[in-house]
N, C-alpha and C. Protein backbone atom coordinates (compact mmCIF):
# COMPACT_ATOMS: atom_id res chain seq x y z
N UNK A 1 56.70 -25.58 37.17
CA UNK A 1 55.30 -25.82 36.87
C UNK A 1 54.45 -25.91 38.14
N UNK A 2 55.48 -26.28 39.43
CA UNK A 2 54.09 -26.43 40.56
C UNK A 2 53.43 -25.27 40.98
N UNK A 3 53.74 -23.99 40.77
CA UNK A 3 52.88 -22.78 40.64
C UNK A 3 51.62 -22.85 40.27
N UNK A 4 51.51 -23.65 39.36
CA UNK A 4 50.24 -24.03 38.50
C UNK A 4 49.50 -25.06 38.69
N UNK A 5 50.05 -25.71 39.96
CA UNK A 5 49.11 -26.98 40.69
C UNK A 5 49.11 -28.03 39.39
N UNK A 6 48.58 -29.29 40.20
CA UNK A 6 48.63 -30.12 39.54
C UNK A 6 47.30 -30.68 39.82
N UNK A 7 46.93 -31.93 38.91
CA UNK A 7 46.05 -33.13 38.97
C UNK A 7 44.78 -31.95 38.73
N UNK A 8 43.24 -32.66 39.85
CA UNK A 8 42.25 -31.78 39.13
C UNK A 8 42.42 -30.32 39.59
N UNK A 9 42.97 -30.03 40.74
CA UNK A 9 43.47 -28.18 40.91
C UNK A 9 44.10 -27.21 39.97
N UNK A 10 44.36 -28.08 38.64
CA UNK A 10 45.51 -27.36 37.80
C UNK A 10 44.89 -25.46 37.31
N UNK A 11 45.80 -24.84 37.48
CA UNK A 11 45.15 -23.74 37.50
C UNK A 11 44.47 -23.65 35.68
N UNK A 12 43.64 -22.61 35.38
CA UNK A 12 43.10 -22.84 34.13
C UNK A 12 43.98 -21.58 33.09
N UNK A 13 45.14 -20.85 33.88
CA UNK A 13 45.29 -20.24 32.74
C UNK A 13 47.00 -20.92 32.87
N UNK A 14 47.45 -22.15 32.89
CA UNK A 14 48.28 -23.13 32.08
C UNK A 14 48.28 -22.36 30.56
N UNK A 15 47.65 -22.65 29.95
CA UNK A 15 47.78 -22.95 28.68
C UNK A 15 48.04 -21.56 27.99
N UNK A 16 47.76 -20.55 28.20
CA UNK A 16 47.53 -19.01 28.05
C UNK A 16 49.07 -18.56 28.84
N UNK A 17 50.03 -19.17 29.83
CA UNK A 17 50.92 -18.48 30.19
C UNK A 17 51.74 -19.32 29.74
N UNK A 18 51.81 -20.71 29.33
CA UNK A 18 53.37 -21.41 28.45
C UNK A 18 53.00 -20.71 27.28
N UNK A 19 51.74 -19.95 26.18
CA UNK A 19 51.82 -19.65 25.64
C UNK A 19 52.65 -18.06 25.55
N UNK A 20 52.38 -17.26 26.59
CA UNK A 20 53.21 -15.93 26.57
C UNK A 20 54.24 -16.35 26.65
N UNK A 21 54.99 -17.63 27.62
CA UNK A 21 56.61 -17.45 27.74
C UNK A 21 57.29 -18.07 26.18
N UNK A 22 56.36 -18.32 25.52
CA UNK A 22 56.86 -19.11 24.08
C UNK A 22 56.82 -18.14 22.75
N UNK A 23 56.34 -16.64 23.30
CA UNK A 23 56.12 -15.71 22.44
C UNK A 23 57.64 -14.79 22.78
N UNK A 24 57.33 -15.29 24.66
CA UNK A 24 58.48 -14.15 24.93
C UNK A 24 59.83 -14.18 24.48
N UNK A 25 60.36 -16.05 24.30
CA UNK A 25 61.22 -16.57 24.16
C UNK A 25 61.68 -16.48 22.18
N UNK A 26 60.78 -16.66 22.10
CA UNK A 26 60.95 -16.60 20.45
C UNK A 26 60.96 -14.65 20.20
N UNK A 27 60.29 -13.87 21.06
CA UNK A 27 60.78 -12.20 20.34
C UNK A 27 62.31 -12.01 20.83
N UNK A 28 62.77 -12.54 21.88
CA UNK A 28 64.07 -12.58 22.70
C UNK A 28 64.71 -13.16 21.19
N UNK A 29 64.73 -14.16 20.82
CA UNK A 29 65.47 -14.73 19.83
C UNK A 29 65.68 -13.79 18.37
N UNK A 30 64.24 -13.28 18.49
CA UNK A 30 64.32 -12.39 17.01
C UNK A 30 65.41 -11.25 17.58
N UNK A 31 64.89 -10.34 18.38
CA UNK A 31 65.17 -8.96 18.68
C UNK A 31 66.91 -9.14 19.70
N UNK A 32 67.83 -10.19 19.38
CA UNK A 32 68.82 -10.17 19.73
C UNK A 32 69.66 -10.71 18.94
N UNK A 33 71.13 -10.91 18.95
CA UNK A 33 72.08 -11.74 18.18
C UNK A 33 72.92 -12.31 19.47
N UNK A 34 72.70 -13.85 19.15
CA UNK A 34 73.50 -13.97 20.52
C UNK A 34 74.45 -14.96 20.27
N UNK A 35 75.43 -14.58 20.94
CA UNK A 35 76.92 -15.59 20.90
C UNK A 35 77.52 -15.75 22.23
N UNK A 36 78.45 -17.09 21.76
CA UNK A 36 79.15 -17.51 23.24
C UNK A 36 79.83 -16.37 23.37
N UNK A 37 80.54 -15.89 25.27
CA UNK A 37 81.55 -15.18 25.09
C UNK A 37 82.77 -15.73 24.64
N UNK A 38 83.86 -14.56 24.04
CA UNK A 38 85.01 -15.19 24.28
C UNK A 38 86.15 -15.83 24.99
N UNK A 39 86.20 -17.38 24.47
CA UNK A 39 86.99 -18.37 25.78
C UNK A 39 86.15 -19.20 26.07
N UNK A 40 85.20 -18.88 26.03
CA UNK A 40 83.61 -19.59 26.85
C UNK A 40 83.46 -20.53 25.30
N UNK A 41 83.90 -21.84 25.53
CA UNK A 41 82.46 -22.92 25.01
C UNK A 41 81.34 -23.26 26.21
N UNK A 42 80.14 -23.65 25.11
CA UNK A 42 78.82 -24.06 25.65
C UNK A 42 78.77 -25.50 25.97
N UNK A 43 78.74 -25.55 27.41
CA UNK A 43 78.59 -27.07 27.95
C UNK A 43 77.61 -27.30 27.76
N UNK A 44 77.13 -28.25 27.83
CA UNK A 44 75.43 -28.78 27.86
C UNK A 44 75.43 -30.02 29.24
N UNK A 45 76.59 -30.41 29.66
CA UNK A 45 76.50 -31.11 30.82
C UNK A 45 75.79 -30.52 32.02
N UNK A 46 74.67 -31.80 32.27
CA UNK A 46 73.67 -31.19 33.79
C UNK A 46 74.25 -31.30 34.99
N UNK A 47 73.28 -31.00 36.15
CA UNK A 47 74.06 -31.80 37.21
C UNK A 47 72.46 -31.27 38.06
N UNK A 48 72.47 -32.43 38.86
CA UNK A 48 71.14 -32.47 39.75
C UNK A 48 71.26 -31.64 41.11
N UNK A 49 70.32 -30.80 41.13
CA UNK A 49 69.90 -30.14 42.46
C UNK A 49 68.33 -30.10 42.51
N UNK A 50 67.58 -29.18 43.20
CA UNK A 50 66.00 -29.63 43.50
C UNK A 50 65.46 -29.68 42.12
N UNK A 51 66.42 -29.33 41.10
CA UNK A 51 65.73 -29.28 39.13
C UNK A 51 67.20 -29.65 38.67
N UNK A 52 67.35 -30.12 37.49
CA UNK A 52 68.25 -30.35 36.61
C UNK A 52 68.59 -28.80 36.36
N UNK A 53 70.09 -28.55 36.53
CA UNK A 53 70.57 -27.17 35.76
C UNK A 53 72.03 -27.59 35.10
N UNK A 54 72.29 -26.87 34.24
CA UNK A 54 73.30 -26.72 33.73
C UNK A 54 74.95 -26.49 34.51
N UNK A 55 75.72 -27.81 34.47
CA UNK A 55 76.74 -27.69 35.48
C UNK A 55 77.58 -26.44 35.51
N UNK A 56 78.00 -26.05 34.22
CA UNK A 56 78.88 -24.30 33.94
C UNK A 56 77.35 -23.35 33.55
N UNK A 57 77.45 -22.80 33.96
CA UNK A 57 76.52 -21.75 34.02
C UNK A 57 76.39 -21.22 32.21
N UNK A 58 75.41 -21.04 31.10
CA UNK A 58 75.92 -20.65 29.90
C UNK A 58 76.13 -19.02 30.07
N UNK A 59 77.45 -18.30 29.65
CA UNK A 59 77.56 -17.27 29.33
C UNK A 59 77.36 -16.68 27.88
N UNK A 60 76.61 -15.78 27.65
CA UNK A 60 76.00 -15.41 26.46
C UNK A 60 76.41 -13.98 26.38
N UNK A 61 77.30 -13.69 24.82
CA UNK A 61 77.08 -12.16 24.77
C UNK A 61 75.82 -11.52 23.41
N UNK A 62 74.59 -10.81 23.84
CA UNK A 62 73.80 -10.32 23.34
C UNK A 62 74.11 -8.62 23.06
N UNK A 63 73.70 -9.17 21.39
CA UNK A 63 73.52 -7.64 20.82
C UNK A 63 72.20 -7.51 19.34
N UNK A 64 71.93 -6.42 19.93
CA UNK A 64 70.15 -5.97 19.29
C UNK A 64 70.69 -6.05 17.47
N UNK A 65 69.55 -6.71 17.46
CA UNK A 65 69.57 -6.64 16.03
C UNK A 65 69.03 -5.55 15.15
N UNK A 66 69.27 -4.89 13.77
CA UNK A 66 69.22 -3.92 13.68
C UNK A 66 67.13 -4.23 13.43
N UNK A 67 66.94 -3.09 13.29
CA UNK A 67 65.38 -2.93 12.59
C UNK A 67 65.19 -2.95 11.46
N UNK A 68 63.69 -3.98 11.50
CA UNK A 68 63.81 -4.69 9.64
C UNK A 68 62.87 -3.81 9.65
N UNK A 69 62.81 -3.12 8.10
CA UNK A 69 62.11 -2.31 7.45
C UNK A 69 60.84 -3.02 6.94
N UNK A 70 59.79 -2.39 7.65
CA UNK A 70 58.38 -3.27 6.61
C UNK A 70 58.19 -2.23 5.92
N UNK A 71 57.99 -2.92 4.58
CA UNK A 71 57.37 -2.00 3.39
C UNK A 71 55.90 -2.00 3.43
C-alpha cells in the first residue's frame, strides 16, 4: 500500500485501483480451476520478513475452465 502514500498525501486513485485488483482477482477465480499440486498440502503458516508471507511457498496447479454459453 505505501505506493499510494499515506495520511493527507494519499494518492486519490486508492479506491479505483483496490477496485481493479478485486475484479482482477475474482475473473482469475472464474476463468481458472485451481488445485493443490500433487504431494503438496496447503500450509497457511506465516513467517515474518519486511511483510508477513507464507512460510512454504503455495503451489497451485491451474486449468482454464471451459466457456459458459450465454443464451
Amino acid at each position: 500500500m505505501m505506493p499510494f502514500g499515506v495520511g493527507r498525501r494519499i494518492c486519490p486513485g486508492l479506491g479505483l485501483a483496490m477496485l481493479h485488483l478485486e475484479y482482477f482477482v475474482a475473473n482469475l477465480v472464474r476463468a481458472f480451476q485451481w488445485k493443490a499440486v500433487k504431494g503438496g498440502d496447503v500450509d497457511l503458516t506465516e513467517k515474518f520478513e519486511f511483510t508477513t508471507v507464507m512460510k512454504v511457498p503455495l503451489r497451485a496447479r491451474i486449468t482454464p475452465r471451459r466457456k459458459m454459453q450465454i443464451p
